[in-house]
Protein backbone atom coordinates (compact mmCIF):
# COMPACT_ATOMS: atom_id res chain seq x y z
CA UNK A 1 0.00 0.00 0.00
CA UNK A 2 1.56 3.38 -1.13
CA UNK A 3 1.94 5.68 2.01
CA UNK A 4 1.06 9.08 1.50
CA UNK A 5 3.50 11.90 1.86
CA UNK A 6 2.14 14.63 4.29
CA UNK A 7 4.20 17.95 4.39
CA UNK A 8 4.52 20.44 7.58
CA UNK A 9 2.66 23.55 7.59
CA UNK A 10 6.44 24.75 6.87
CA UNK A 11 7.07 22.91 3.83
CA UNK A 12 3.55 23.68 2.15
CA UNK A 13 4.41 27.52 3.08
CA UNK A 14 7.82 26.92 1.07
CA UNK A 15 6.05 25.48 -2.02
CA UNK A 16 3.37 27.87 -2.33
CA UNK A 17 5.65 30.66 -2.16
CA UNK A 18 8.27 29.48 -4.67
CA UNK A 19 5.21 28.44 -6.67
CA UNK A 20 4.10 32.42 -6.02
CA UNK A 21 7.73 33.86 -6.74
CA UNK A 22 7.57 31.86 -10.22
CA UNK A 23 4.48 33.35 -10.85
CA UNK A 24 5.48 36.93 -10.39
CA UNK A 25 8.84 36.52 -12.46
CA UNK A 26 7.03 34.73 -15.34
CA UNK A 27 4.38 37.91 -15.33
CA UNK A 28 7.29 40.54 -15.19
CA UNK A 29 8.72 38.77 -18.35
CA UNK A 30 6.01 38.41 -20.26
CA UNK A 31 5.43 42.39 -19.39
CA UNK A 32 8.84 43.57 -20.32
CA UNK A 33 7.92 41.73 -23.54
CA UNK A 34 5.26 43.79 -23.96
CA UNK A 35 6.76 46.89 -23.27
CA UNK A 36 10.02 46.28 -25.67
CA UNK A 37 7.13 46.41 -28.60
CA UNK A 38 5.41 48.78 -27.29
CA UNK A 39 8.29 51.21 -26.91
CA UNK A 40 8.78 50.17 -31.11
CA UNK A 41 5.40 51.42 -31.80
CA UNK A 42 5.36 54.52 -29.85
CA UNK A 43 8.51 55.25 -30.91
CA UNK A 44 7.45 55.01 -34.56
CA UNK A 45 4.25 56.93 -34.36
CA UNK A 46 5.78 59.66 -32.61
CA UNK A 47 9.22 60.25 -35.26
CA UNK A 48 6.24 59.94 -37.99
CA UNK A 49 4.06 62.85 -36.64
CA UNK A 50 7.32 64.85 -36.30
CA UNK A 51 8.51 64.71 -39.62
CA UNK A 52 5.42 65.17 -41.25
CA UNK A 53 4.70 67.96 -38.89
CA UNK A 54 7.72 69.47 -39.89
CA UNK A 55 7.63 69.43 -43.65
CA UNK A 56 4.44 70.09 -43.43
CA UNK A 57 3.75 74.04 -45.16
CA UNK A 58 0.51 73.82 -43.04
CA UNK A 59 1.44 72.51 -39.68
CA UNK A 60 1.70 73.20 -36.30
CA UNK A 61 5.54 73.54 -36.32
CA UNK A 62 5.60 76.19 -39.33
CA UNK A 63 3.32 78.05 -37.96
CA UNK A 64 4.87 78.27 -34.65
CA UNK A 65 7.96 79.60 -36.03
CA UNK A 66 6.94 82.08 -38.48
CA UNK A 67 5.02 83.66 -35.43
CA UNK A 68 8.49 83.18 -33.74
CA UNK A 69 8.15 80.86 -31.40
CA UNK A 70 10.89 79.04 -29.53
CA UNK A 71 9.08 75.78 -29.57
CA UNK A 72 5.46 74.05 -30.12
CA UNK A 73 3.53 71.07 -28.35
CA UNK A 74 3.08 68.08 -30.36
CA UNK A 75 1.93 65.51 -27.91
CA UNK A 76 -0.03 65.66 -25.45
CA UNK A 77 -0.63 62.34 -23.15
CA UNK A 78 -2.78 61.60 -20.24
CA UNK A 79 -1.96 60.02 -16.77
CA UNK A 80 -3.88 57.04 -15.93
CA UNK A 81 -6.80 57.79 -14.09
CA UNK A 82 -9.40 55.08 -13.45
CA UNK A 83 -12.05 54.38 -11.32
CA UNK A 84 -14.04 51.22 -9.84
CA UNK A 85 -18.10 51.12 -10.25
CA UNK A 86 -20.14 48.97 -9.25
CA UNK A 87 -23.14 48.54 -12.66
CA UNK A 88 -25.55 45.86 -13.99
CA UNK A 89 -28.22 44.09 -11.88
CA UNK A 90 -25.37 41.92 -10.41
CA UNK A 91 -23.94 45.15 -9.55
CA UNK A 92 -20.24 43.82 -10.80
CA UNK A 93 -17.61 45.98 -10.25
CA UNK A 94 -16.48 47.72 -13.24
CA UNK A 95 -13.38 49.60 -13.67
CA UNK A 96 -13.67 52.86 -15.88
CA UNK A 97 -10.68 55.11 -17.54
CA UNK A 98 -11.38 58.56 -17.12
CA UNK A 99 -9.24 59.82 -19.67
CA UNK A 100 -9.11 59.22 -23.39
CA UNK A 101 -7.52 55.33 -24.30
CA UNK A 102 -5.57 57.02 -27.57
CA UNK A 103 -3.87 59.15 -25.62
CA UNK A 104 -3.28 57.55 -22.27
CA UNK A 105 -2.25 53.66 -23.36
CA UNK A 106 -0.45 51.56 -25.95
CA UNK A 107 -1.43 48.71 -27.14
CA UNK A 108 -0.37 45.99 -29.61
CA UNK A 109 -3.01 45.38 -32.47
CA UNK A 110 -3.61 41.73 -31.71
CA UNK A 111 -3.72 42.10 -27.64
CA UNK A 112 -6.04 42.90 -25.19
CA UNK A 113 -6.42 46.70 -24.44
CA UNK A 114 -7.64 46.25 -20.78
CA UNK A 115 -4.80 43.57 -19.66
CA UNK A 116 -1.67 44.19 -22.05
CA UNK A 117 -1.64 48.01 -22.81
CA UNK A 118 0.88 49.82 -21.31
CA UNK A 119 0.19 53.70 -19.93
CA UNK A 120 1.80 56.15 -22.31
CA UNK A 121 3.53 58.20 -19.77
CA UNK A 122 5.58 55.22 -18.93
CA UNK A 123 7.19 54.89 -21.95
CA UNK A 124 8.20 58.60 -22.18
CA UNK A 125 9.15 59.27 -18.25
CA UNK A 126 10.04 55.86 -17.31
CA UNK A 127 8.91 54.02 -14.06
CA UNK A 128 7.89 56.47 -10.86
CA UNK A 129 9.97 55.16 -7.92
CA UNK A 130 7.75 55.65 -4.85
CA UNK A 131 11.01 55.59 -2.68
CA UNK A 132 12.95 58.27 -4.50
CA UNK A 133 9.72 60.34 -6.22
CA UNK A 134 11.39 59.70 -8.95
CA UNK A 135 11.20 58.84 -12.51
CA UNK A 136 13.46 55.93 -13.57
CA UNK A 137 14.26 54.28 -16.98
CA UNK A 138 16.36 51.93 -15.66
CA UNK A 139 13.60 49.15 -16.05
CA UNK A 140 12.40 50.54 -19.60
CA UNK A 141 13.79 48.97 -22.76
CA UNK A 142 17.32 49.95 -24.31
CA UNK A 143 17.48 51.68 -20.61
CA UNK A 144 16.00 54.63 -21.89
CA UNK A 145 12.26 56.58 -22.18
CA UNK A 146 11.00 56.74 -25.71
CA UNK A 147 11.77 60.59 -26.00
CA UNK A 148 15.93 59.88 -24.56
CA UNK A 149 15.72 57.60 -27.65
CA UNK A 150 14.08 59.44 -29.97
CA UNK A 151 16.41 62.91 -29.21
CA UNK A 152 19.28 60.45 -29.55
CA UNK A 153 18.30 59.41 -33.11
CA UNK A 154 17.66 63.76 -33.61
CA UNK A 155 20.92 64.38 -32.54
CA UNK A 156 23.14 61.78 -34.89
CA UNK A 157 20.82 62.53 -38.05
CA UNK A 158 22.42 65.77 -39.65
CA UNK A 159 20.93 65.39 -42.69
CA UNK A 160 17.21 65.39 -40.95
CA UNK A 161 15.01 68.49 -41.03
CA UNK A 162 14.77 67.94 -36.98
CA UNK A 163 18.42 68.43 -36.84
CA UNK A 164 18.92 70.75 -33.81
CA UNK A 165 16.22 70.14 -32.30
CA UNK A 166 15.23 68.53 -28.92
CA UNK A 167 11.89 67.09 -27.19
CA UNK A 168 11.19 68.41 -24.16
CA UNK A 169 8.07 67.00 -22.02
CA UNK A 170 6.46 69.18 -19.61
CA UNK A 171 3.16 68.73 -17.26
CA UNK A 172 0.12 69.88 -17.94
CA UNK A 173 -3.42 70.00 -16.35
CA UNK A 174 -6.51 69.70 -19.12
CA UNK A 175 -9.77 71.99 -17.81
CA UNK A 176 -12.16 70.05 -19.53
CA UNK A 177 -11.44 66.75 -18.12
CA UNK A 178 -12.20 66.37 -14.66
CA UNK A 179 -11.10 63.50 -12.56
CA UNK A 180 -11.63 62.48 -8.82
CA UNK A 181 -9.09 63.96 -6.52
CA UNK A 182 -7.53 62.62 -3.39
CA UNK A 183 -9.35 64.89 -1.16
CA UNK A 184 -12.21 63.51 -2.79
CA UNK A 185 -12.87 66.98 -4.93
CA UNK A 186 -12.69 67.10 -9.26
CA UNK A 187 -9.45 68.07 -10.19
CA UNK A 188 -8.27 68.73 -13.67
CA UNK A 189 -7.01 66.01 -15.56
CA UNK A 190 -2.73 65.75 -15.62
CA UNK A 191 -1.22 65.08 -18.82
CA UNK A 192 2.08 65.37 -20.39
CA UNK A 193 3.16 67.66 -23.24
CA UNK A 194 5.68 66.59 -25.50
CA UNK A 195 7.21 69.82 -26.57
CA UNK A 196 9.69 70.25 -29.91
CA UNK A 197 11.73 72.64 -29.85
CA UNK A 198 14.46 74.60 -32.11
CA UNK A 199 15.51 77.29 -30.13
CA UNK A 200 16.92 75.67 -26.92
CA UNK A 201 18.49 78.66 -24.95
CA UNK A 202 15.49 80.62 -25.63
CA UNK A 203 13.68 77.61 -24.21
CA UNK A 204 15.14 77.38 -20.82
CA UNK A 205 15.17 81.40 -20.52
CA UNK A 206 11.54 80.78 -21.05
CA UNK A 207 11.33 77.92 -18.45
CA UNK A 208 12.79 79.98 -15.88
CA UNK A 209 10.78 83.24 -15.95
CA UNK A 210 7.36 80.56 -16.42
CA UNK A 211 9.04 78.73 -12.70
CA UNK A 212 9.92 82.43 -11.39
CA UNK A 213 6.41 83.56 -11.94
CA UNK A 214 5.04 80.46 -10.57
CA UNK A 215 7.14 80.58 -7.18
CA UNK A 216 5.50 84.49 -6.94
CA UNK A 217 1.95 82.95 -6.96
CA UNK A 218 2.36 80.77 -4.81
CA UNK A 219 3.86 83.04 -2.32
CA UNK A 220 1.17 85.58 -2.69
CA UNK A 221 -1.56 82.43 -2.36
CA UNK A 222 0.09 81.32 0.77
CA UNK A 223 0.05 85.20 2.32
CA UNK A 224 -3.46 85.58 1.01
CA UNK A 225 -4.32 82.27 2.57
CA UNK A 226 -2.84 83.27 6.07
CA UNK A 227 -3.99 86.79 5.69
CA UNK A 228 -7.59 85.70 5.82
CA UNK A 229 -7.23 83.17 8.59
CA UNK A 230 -6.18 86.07 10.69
């Protein structure tokens, strides 16, 4: 008569959790997978839209710099904002993206948009690091965000029309998307902007007045603020 083997509570623990581990490593394989062809695709899309928008008589960028512009915004992508309701007779719980799907995720055309895509913002900031507050590409394929590629490939082209010019990706809040808020208050959607730009020192002269005159307001808010507490 076969005897049957009966583990510890120990041994069990030690199985399921290698069993767990395996699981985990398999799924952040098969999602690094993903996001090496996703960072293709993006990649591609994006260096399309600028060239054309730069030959282009009619386009954004010409008409930017005949009005003498330092720079214009070409992109514009949304963080990931979704929330969890509850619909149907069965009331199951449904999660809904608050933000549009074009602009927020990539997706492969033979996958499945809610379980493979991968957010947008990802790809062109890298991975936020809770610890730091940071943005890392460490993780991201090549090393390196989709723009950090794409400026590479701007810079070594001479012959290109984008010669000389760099992307630059700023943050942005859209006023006619609202989205819940931690406090539980509508906030205004946060994107990214994915600005071109040809005149670089101009640029970051720019920046800084924009941040100087920022720091100002939000002095005179906090004075305001404790002015009428008083």
């Amino acid at each position: 008569m076969e005897t049957k083997t009966v583990m510890s509570l120990t041994e069990r623990a030690s199985v399921a959790r290698a069993s767990r581990d395996a699981n985990i490593r398999e799924a952040i394989k098969l999602r690094q997978e993903r996001q090496s062809i996703h960072h293709v695709l993006l990649k591609a899309s994006m260096y399309a839209t600028l060239r054309h928008e730069v030959e282009a008589e009619d386009g954004v960028v010409n008409e930017a710099v005949n009005k003498g512009h330092d720079s214009v915004s070409i992109f514009n992508y949304y963080v990931p904002v979704n929330v969890k309701t509850k619909e149907g007779e069965d009331k199951k719980e449904h999660v809904e993206l608050m933000v549009p799907y074009e602009q927020t995720y990539i997706c492969g055309p033979d996958e499945d948009r809610g379980k493979d895509s991968t957010p947008i913002v990802t790809l062109i900031r890298g991975h936020y690091n809770r610890k730091t507050a940071e943005f890392d590409s460490s993780k991201l394929p090549g090393k390196q965000t989709v723009i950090e590629s794409i400026n590479k490939d701007i810079n070594e082209d001479k012959e290109s029309k984008l010669s000389g010019c760099v992307l630059k990706v700023e943050k942005g809040y859209d006023k006619n998307i609202k989205v819940p808020g931690r406090d539980g208050h509508e906030r205004n959607a946060a994107y990214l902007r994915v600005m071109l730009v040809w005149d670089i020192e101009c640029y970051k002269e720019r920046q800084k007045e924009n941040e100087a005159r920022r720091i100002e307001r939000r002095i005179e808010y906090k004075r305001s603020t404790k002015s009428n507490k008083v």
